[in-house]
N, C-alpha and C. Protein backbone atom coordinates (compact mmCIF):
# COMPACT_ATOMS: atom_id res chain seq x y z
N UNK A 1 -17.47 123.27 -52.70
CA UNK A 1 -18.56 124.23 -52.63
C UNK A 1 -18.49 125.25 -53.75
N UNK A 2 -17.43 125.15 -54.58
CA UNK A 2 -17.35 126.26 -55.32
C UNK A 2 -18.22 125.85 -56.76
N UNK A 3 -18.65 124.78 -57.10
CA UNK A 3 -19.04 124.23 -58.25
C UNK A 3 -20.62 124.44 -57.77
N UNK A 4 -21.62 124.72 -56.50
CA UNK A 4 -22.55 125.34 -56.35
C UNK A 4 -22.74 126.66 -56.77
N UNK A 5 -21.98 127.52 -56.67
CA UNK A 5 -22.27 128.89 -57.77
C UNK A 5 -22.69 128.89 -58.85
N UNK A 6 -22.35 127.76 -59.67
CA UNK A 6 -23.15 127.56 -60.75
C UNK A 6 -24.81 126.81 -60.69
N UNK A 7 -25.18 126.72 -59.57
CA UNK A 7 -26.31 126.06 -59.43
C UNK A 7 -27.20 127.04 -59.02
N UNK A 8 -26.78 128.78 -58.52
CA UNK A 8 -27.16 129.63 -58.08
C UNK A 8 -27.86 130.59 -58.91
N UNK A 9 -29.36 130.87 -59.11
CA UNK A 9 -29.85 131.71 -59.85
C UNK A 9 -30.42 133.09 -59.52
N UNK A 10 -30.58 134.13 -60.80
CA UNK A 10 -30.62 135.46 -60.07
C UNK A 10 -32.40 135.15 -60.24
N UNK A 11 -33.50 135.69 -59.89
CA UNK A 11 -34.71 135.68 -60.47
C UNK A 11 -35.05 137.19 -60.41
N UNK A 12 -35.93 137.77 -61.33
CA UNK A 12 -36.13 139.16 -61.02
C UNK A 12 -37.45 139.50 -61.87
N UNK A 13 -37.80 140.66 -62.03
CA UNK A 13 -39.20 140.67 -62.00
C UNK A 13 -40.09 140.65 -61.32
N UNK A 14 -39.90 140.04 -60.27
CA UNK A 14 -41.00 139.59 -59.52
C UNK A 14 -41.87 140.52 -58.80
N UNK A 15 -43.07 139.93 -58.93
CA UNK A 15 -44.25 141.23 -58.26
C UNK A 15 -44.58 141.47 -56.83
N UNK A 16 -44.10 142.90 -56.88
CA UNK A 16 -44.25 143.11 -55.21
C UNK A 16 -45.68 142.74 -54.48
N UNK A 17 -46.06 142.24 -54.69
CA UNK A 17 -47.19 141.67 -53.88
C UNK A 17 -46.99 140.12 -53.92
N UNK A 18 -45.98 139.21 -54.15
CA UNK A 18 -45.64 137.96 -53.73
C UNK A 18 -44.43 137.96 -53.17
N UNK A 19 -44.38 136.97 -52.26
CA UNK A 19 -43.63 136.50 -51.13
C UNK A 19 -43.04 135.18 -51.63
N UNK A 20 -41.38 134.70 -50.91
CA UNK A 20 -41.03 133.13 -51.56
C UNK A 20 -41.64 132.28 -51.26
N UNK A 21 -42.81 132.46 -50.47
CA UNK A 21 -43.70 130.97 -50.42
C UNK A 21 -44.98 131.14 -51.34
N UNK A 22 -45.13 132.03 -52.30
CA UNK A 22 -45.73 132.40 -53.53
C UNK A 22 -45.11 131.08 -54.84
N UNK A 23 -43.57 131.60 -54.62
CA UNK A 23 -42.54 131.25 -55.73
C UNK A 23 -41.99 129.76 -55.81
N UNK A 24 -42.18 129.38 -53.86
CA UNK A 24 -41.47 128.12 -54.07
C UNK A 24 -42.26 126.74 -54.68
N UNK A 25 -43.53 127.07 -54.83
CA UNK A 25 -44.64 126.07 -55.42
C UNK A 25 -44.26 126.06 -56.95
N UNK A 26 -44.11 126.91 -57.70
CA UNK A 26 -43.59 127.16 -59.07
C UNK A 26 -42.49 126.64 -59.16
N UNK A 27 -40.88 127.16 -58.33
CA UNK A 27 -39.58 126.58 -58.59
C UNK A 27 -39.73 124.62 -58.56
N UNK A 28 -40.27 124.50 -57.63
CA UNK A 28 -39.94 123.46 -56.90
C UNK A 28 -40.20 122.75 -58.20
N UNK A 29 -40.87 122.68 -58.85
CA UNK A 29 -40.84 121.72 -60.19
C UNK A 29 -39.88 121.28 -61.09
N UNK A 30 -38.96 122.01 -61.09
CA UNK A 30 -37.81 122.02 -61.61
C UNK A 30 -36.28 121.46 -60.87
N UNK A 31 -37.01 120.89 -59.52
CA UNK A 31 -35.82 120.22 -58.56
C UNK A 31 -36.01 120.88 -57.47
N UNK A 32 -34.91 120.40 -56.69
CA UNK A 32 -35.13 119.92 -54.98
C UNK A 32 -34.25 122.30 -55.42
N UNK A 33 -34.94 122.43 -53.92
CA UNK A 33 -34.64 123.88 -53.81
C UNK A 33 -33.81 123.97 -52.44
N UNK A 34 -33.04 124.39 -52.59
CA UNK A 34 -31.89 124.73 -51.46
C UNK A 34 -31.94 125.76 -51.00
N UNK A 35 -32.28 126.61 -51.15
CA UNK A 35 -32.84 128.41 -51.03
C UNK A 35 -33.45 129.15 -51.88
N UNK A 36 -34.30 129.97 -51.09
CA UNK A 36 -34.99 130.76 -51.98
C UNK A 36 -35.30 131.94 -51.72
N UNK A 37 -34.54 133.31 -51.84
CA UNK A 37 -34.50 134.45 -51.11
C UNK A 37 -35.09 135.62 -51.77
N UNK A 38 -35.93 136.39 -51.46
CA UNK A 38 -35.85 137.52 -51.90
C UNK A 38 -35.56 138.82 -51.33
N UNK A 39 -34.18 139.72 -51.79
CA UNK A 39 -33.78 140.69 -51.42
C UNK A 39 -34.37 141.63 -50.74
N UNK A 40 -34.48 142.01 -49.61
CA UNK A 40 -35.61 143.24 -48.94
C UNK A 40 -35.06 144.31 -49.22
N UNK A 41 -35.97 145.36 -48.99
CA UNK A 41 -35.49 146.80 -48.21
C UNK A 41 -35.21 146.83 -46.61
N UNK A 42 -33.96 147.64 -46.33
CA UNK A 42 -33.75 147.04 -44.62
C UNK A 42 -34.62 148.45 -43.96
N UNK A 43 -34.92 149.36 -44.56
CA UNK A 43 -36.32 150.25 -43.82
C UNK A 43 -37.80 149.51 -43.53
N UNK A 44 -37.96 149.18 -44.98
CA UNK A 44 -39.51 148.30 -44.73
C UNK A 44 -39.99 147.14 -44.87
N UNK A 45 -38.75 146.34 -45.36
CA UNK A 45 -38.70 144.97 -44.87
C UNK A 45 -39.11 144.77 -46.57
N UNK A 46 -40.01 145.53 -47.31
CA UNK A 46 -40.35 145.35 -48.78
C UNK A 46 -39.43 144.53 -49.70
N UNK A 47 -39.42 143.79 -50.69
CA UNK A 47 -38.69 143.30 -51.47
C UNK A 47 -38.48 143.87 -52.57
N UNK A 48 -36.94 143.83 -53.13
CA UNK A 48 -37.04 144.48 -54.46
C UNK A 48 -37.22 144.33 -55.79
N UNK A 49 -38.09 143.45 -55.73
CA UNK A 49 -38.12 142.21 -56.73
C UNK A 49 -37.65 141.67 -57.86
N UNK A 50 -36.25 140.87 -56.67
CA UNK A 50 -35.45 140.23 -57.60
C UNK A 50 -35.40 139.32 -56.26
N UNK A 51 -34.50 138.16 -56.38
CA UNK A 51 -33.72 137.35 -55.19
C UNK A 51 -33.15 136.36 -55.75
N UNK A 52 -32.76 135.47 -55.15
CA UNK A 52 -31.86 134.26 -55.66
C UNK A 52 -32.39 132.88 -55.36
N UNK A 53 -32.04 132.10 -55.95
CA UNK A 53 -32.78 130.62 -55.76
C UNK A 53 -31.78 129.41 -56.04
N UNK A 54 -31.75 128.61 -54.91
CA UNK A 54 -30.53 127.99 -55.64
C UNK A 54 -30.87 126.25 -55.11
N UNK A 55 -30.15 125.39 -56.57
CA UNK A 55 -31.05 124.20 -56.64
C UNK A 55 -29.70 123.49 -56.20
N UNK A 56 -30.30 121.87 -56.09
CA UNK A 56 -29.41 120.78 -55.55
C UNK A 56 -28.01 120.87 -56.72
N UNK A 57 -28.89 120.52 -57.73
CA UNK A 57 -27.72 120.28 -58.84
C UNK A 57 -28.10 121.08 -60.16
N UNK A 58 -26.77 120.94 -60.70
CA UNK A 58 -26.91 121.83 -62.00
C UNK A 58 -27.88 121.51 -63.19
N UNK A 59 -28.31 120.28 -63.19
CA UNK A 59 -29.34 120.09 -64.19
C UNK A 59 -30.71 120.71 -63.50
N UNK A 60 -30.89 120.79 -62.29
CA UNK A 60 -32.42 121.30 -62.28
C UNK A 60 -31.67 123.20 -62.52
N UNK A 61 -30.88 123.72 -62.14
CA UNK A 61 -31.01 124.91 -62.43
C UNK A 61 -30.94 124.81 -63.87
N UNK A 62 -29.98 124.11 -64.36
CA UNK A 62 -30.44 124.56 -65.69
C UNK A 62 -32.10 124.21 -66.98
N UNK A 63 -32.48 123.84 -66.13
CA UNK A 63 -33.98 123.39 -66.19
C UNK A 63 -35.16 124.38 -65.78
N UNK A 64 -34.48 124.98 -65.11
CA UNK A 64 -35.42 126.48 -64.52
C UNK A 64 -35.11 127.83 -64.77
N UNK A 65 -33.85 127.36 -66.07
CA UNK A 65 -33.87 128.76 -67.21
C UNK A 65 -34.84 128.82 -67.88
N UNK A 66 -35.92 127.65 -67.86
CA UNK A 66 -36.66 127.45 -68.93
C UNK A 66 -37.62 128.47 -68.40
N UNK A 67 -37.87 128.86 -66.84
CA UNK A 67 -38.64 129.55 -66.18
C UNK A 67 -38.72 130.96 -67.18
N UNK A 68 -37.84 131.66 -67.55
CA UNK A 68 -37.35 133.00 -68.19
C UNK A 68 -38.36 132.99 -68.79
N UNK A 69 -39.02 134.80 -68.77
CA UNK A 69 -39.91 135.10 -69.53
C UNK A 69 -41.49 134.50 -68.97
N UNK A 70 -41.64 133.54 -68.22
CA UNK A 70 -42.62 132.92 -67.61
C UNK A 70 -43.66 134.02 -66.71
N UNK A 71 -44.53 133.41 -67.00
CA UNK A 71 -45.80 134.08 -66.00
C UNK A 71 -46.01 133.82 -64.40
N UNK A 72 -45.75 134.20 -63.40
CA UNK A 72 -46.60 132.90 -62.47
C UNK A 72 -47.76 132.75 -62.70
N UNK A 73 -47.93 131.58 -62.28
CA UNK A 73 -49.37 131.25 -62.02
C UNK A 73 -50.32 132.00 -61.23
N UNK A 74 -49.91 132.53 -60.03
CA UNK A 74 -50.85 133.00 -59.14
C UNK A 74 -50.10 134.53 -59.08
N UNK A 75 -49.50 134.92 -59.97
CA UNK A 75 -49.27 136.74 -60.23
C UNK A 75 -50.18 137.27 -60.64
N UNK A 76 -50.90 138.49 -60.12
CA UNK A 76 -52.32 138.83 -60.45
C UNK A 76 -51.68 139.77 -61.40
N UNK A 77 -50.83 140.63 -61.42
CA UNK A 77 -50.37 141.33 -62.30
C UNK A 77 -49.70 140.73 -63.78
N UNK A 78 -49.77 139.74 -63.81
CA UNK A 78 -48.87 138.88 -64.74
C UNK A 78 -47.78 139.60 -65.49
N UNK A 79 -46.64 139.28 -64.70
CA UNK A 79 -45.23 140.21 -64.68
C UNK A 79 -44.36 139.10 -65.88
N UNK A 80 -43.87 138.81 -66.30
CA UNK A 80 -43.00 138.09 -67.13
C UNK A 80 -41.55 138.30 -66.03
N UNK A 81 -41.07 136.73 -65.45
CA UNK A 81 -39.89 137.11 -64.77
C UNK A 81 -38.77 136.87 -65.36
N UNK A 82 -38.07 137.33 -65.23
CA UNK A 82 -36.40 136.83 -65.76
C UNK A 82 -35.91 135.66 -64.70
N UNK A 83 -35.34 135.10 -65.42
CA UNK A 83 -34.61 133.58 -64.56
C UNK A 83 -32.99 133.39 -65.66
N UNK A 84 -31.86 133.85 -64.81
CA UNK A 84 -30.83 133.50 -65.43
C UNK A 84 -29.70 133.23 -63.94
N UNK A 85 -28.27 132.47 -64.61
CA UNK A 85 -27.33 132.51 -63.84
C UNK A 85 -27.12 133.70 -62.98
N UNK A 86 -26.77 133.34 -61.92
CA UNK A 86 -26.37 134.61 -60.49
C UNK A 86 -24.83 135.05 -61.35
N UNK A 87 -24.10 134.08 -61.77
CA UNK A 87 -22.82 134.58 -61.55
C UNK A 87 -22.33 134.96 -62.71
N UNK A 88 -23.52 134.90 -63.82
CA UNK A 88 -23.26 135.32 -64.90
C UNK A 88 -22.52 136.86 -65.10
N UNK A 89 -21.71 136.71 -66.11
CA UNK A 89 -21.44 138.53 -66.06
C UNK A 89 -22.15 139.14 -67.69
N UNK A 90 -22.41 140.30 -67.60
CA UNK A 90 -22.38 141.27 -68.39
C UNK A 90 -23.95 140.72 -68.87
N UNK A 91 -24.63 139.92 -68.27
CA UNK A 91 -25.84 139.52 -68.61
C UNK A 91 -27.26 140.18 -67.87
């Protein structure tokens, strides 16, 4: 299980007015999705928009770095998100 950390991504950016069933239509292209979380606030349940996403294997995460800098599709605000390693440091 320890060679899944590397399959684990941070995502951030993301616009408070989408939810992970916004996001998982977008990830999912990039491979089978194992989770897909976004961090709340524990007062209002709000997200802080960032969360984690984490794929079967290491070639689709590393396939959904390509995500970085990306638009969603259905972001009305069109936010540019960041997509990098969770366990990356100093990044």
């Amino acid at each position: 299980m320890q060679a899944a950390k590397a399959w684990k991504l941070f995502i951030g950016q993301i616009s408070f007015d989408m939810a992970e069933g916004d996001l998982f239509p977008f990830f999912s292209q990039f491979g089978t999705i194992l989770e897909l979380v976004l961090l709340r606030n524990q007062g209002d349940g709000r997200h802080k928009g960032c969360g984690f996403l984490v794929y079967s294997s290491a070639e689709e995460a590393e396939a959904a770095l390509a995500a970085n800098g990306a638009v969603m599709p259905n972001d009305v605000r069109q936010r540019q998100i960041m997509v990098k390693y969770a366990n990356a440091k100093g990044n």
